[in-house]
PDB file of N, CA and C in Angstrom:
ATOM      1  N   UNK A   1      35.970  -6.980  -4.476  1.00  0.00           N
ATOM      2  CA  UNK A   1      35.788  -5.591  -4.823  1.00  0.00           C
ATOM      3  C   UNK A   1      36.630  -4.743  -3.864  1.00  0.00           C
ATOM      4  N   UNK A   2      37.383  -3.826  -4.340  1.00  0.00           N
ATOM      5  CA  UNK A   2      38.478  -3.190  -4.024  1.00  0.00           C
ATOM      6  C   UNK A   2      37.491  -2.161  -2.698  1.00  0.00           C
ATOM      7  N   UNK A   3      38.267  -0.972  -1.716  1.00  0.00           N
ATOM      8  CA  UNK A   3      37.312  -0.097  -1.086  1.00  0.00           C
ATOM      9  C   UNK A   3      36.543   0.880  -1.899  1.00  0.00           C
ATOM     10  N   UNK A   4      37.690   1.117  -3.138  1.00  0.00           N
ATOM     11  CA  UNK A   4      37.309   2.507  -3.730  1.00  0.00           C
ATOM     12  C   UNK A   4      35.895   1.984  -4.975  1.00  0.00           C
ATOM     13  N   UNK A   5      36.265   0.731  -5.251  1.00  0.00           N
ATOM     14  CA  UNK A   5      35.599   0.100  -6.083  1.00  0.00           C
ATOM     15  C   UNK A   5      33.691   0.106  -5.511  1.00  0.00           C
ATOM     16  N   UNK A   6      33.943  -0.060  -4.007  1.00  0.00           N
ATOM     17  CA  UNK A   6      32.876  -0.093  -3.236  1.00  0.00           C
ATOM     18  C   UNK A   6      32.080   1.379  -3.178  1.00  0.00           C
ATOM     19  N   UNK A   7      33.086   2.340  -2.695  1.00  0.00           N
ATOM     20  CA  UNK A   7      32.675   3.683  -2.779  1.00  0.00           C
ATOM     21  C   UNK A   7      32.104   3.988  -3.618  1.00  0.00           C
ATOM     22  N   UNK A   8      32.307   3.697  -4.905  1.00  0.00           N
ATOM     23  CA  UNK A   8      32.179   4.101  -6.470  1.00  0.00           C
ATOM     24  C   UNK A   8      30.669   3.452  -6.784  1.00  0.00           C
ATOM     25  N   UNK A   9      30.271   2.724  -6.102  1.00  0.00           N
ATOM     26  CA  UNK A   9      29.256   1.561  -6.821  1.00  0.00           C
ATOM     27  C   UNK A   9      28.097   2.291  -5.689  1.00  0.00           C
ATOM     28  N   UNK A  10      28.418   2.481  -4.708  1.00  0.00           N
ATOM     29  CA  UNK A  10      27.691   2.769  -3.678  1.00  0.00           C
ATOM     30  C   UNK A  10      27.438   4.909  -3.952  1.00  0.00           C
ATOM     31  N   UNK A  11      28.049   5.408  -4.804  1.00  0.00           N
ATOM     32  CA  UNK A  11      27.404   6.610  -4.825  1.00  0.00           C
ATOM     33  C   UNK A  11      26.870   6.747  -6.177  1.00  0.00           C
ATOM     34  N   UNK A  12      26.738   5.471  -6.817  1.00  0.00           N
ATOM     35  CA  UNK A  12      26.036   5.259  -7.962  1.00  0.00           C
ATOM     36  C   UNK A  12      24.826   4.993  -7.796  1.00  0.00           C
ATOM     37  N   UNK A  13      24.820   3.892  -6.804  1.00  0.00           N
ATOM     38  CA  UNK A  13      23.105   3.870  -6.136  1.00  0.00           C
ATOM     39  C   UNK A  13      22.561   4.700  -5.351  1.00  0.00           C
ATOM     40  N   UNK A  14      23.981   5.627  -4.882  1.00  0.00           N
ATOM     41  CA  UNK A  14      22.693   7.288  -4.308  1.00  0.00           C
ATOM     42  C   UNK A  14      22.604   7.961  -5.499  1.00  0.00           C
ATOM     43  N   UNK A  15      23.081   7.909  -6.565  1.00  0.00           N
ATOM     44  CA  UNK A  15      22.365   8.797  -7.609  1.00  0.00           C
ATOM     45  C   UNK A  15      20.885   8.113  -7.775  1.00  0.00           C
ATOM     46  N   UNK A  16      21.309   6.859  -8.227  1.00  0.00           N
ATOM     47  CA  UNK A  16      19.847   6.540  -8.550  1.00  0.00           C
ATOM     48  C   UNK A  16      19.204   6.684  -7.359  1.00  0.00           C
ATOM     49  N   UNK A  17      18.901   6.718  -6.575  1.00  0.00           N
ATOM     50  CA  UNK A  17      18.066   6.758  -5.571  1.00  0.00           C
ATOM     51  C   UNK A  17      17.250   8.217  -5.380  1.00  0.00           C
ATOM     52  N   UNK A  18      18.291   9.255  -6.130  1.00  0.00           N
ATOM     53  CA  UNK A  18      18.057  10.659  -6.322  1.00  0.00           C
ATOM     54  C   UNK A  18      16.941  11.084  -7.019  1.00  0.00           C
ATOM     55  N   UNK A  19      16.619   9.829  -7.855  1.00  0.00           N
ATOM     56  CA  UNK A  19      16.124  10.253  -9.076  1.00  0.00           C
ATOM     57  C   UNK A  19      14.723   9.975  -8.391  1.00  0.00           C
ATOM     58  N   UNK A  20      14.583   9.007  -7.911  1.00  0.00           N
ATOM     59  CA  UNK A  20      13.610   8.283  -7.524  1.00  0.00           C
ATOM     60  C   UNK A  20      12.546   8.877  -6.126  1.00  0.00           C
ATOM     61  N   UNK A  21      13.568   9.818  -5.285  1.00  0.00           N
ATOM     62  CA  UNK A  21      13.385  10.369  -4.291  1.00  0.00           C
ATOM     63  C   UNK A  21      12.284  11.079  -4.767  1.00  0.00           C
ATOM     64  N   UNK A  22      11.913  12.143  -6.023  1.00  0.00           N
ATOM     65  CA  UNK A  22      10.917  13.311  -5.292  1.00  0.00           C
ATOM     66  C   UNK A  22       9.923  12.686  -5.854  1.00  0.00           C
ATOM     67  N   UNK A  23       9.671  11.131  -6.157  1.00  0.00           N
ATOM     68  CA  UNK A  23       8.452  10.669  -6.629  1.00  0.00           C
ATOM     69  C   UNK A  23       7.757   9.733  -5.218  1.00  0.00           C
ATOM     70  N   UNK A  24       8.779   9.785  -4.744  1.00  0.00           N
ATOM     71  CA  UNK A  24       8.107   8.984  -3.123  1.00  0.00           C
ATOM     72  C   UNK A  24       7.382  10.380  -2.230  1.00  0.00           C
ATOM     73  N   UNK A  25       8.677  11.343  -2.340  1.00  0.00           N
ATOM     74  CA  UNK A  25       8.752  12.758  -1.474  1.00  0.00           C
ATOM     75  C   UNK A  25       7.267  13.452  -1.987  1.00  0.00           C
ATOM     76  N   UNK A  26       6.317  13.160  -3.585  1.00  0.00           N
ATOM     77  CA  UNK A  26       5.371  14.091  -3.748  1.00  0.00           C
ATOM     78  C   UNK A  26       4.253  13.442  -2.647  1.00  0.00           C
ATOM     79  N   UNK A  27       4.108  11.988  -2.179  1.00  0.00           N
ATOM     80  CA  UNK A  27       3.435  11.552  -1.332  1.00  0.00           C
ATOM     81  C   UNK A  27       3.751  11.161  -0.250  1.00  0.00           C
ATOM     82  N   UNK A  28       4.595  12.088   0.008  1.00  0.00           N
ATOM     83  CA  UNK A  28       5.263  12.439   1.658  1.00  0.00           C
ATOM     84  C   UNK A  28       6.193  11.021   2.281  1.00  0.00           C
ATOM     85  N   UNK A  29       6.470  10.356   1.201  1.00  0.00           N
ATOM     86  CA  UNK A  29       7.461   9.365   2.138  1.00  0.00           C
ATOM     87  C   UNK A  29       8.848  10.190   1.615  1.00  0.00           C
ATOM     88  N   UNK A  30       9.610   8.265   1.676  1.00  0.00           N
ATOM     89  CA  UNK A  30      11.407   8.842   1.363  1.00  0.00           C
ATOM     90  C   UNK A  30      12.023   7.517   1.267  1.00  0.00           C
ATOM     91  N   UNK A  31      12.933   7.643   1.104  1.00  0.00           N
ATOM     92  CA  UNK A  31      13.835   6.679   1.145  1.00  0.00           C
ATOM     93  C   UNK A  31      15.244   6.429   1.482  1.00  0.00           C
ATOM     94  N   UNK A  32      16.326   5.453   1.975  1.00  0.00           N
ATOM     95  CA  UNK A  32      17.203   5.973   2.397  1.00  0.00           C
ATOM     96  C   UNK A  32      17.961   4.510   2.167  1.00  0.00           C
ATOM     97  N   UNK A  33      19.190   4.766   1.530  1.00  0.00           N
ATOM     98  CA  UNK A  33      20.164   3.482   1.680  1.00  0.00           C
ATOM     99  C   UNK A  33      20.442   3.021   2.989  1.00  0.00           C
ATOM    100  N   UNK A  34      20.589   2.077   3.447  1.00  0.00           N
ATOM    101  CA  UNK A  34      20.896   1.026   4.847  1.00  0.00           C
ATOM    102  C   UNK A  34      22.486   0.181   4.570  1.00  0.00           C
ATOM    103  N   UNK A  35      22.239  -0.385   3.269  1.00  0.00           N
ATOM    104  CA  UNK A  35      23.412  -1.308   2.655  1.00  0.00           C
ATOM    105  C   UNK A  35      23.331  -2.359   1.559  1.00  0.00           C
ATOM    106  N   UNK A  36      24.412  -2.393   0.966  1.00  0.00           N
ATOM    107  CA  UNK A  36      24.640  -3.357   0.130  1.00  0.00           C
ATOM    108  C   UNK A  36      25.423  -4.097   0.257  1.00  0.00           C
ATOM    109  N   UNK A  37      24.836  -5.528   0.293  1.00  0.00           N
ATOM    110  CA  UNK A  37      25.515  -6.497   0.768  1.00  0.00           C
ATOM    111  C   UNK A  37      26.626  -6.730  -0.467  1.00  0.00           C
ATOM    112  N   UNK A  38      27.367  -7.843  -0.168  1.00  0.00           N
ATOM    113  CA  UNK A  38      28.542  -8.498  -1.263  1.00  0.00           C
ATOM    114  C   UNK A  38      28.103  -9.108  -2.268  1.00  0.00           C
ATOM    115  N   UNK A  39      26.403  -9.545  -2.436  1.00  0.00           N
ATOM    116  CA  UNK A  39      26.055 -10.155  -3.238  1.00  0.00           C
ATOM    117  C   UNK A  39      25.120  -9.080  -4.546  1.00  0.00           C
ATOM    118  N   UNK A  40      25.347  -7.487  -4.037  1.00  0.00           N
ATOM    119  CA  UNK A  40      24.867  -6.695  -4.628  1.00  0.00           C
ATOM    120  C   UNK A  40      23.468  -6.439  -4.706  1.00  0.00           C
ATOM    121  N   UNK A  41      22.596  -6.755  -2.896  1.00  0.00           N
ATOM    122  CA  UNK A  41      21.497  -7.412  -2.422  1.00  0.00           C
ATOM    123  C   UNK A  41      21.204  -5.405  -2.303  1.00  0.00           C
ATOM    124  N   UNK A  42      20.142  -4.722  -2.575  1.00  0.00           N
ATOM    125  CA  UNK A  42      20.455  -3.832  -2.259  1.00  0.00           C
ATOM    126  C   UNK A  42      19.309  -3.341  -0.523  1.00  0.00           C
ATOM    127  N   UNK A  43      19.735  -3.204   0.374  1.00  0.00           N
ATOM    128  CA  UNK A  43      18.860  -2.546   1.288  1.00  0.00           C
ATOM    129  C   UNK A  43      18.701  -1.485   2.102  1.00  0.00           C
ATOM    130  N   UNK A  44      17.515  -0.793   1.511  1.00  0.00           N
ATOM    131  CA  UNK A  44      16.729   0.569   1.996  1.00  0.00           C
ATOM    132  C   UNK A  44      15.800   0.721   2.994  1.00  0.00           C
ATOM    133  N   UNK A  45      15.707   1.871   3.699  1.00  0.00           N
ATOM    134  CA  UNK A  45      14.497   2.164   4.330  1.00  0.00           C
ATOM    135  C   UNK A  45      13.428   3.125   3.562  1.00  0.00           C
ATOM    136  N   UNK A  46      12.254   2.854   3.977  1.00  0.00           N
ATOM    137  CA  UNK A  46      11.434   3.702   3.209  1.00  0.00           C
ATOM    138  C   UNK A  46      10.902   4.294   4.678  1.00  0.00           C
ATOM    139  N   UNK A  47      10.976   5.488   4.328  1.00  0.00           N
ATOM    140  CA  UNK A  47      10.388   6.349   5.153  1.00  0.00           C
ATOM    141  C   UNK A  47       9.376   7.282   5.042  1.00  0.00           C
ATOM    142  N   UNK A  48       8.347   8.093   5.865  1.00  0.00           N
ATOM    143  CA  UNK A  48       7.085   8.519   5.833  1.00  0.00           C
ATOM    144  C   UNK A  48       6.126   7.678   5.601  1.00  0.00           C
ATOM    145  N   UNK A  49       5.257   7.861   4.750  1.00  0.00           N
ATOM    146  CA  UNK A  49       3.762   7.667   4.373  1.00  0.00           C
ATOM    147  C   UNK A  49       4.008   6.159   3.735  1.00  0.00           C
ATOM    148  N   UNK A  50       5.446   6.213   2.779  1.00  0.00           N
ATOM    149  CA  UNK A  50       6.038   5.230   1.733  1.00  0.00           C
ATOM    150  C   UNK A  50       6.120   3.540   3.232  1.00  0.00           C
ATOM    151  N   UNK A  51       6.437   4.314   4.719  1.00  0.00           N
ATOM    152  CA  UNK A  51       6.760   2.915   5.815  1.00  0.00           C
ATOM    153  C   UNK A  51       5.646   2.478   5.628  1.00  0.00           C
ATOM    154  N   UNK A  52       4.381   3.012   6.039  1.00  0.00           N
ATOM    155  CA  UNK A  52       3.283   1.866   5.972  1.00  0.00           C
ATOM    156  C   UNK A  52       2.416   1.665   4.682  1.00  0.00           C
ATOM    157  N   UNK A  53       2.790   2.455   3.806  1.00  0.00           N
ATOM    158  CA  UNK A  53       1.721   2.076   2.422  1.00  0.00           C
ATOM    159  C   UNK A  53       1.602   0.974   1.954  1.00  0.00           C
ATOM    160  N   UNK A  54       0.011   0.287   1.726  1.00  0.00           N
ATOM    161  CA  UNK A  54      -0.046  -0.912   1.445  1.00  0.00           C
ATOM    162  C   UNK A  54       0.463  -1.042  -0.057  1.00  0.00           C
ATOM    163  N   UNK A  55       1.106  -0.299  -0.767  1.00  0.00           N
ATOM    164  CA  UNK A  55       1.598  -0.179  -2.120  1.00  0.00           C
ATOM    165  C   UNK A  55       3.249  -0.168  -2.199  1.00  0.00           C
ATOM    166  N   UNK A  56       3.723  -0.251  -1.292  1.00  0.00           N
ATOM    167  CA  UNK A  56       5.215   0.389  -0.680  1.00  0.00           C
ATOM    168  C   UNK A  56       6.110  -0.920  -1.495  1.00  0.00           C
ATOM    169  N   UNK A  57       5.587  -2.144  -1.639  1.00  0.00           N
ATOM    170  CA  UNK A  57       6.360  -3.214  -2.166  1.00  0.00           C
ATOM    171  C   UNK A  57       5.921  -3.307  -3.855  1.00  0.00           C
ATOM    172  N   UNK A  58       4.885  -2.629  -4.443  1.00  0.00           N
ATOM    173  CA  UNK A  58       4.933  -2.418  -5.868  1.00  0.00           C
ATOM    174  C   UNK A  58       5.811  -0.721  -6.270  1.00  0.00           C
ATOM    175  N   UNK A  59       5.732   0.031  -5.285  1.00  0.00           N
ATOM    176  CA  UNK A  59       7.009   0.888  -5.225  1.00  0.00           C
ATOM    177  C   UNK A  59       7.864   0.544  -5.307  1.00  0.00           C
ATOM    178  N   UNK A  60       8.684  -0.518  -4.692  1.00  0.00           N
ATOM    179  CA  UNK A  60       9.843  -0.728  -4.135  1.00  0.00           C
ATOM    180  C   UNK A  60      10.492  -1.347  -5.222  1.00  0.00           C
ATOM    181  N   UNK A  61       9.646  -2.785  -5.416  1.00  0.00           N
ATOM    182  CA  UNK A  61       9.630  -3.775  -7.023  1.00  0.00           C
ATOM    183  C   UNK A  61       9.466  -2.746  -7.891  1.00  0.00           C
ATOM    184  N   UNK A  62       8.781  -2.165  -8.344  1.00  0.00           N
ATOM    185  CA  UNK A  62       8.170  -1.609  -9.701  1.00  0.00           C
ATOM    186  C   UNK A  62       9.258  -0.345 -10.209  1.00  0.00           C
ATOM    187  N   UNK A  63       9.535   0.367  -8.972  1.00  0.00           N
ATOM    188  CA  UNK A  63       9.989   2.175  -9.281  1.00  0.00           C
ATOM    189  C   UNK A  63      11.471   1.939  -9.050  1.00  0.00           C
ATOM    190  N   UNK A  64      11.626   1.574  -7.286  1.00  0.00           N
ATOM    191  CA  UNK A  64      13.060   1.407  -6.980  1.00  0.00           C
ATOM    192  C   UNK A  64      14.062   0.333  -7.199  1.00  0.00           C
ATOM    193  N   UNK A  65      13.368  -0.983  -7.552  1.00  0.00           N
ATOM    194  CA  UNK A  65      14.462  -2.060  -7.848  1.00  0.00           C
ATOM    195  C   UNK A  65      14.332  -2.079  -9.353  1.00  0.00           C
ATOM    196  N   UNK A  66      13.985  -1.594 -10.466  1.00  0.00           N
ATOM    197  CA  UNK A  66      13.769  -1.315 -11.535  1.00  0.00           C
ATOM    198  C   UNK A  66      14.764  -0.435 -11.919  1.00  0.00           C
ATOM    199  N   UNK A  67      14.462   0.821 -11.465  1.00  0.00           N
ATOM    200  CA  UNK A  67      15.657   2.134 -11.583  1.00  0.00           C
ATOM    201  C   UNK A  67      16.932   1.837 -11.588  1.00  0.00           C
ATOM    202  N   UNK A  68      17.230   0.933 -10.322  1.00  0.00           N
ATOM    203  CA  UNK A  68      18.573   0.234 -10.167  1.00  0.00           C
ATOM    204  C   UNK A  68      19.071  -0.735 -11.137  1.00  0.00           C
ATOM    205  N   UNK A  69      18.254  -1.722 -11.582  1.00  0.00           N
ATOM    206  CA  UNK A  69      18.714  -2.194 -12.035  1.00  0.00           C
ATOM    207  C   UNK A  69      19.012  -2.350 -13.587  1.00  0.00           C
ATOM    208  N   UNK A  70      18.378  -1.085 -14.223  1.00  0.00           N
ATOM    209  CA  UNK A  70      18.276  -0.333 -15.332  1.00  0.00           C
ATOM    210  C   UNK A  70      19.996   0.440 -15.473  1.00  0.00           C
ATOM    211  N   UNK A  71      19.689   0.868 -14.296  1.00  0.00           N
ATOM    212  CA  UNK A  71      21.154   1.756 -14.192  1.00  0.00           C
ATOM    213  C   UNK A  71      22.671   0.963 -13.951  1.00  0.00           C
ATOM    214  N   UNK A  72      22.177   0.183 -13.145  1.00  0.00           N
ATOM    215  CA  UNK A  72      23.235  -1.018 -12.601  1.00  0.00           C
ATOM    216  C   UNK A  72      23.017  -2.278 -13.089  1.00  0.00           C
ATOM    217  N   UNK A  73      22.761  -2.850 -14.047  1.00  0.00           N
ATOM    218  CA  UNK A  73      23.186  -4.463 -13.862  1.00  0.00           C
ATOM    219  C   UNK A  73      22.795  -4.988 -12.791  1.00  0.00           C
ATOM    220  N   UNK A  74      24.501  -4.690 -12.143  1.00  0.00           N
ATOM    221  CA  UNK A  74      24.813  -5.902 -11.102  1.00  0.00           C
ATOM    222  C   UNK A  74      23.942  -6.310 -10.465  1.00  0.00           C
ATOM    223  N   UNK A  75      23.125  -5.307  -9.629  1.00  0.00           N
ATOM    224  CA  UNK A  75      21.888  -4.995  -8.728  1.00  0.00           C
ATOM    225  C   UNK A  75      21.299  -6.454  -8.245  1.00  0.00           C
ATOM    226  N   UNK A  76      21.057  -7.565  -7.728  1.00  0.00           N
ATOM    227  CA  UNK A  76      20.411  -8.769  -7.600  1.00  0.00           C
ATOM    228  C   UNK A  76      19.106  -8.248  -7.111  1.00  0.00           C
ATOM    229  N   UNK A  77      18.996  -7.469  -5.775  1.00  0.00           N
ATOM    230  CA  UNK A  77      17.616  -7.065  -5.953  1.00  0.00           C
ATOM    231  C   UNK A  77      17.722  -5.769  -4.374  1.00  0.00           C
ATOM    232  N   UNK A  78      16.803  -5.608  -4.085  1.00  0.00           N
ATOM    233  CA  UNK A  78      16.336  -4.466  -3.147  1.00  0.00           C
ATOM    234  C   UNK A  78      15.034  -4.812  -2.721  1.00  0.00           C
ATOM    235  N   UNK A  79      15.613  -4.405  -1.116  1.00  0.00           N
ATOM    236  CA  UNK A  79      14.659  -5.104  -0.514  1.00  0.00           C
ATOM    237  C   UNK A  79      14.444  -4.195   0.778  1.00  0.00           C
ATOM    238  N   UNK A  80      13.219  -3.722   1.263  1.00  0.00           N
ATOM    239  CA  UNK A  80      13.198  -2.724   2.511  1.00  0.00           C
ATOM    240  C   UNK A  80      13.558  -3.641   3.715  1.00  0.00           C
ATOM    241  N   UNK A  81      14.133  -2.862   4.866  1.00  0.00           N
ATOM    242  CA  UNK A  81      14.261  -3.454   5.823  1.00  0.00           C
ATOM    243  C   UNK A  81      13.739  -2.328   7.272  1.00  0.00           C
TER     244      UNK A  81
END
């Protein structure tokens, strides 16, 4: 994958991530890209209320690696770190 090719793919997953933001943000967390690996692995931080919620990984599975991969294909998966 080319740089620009990278750029391009990578402000595709801050859109989606946009979308997804004021549904974490109504219960005071957040979220934030970290990186995507070469294998199209995707990894985020979740931040606020969303770091320790015992629900934060049916968020993550259910809302945010869903969204992505609705929008993207490629997506293999997302994973907090």
């Amino acid at each position: 994958m080319t740089q620009s090719e990278k750029e391009s793919f990578e402000s595709k997953v801050l859109a989606v991530l946009e979308t997804v933001k004021p549904y974490l943000q109504a219960d005071g967390g957040d979220i934030s890209l970290a990186e995507i690996t070469d294998d199209f692995t995707i990894k985020v931080r979740l931040l606020g209320a969303c770091h320790a919620c015992p629900m934060s990984i049916q968020t993550l599975k259910l809302g945010v690696e869903q969204a992505l991969k609705n929008a993207l294909p490629e997506v293999k998966k997302v994973v907090a770190i």
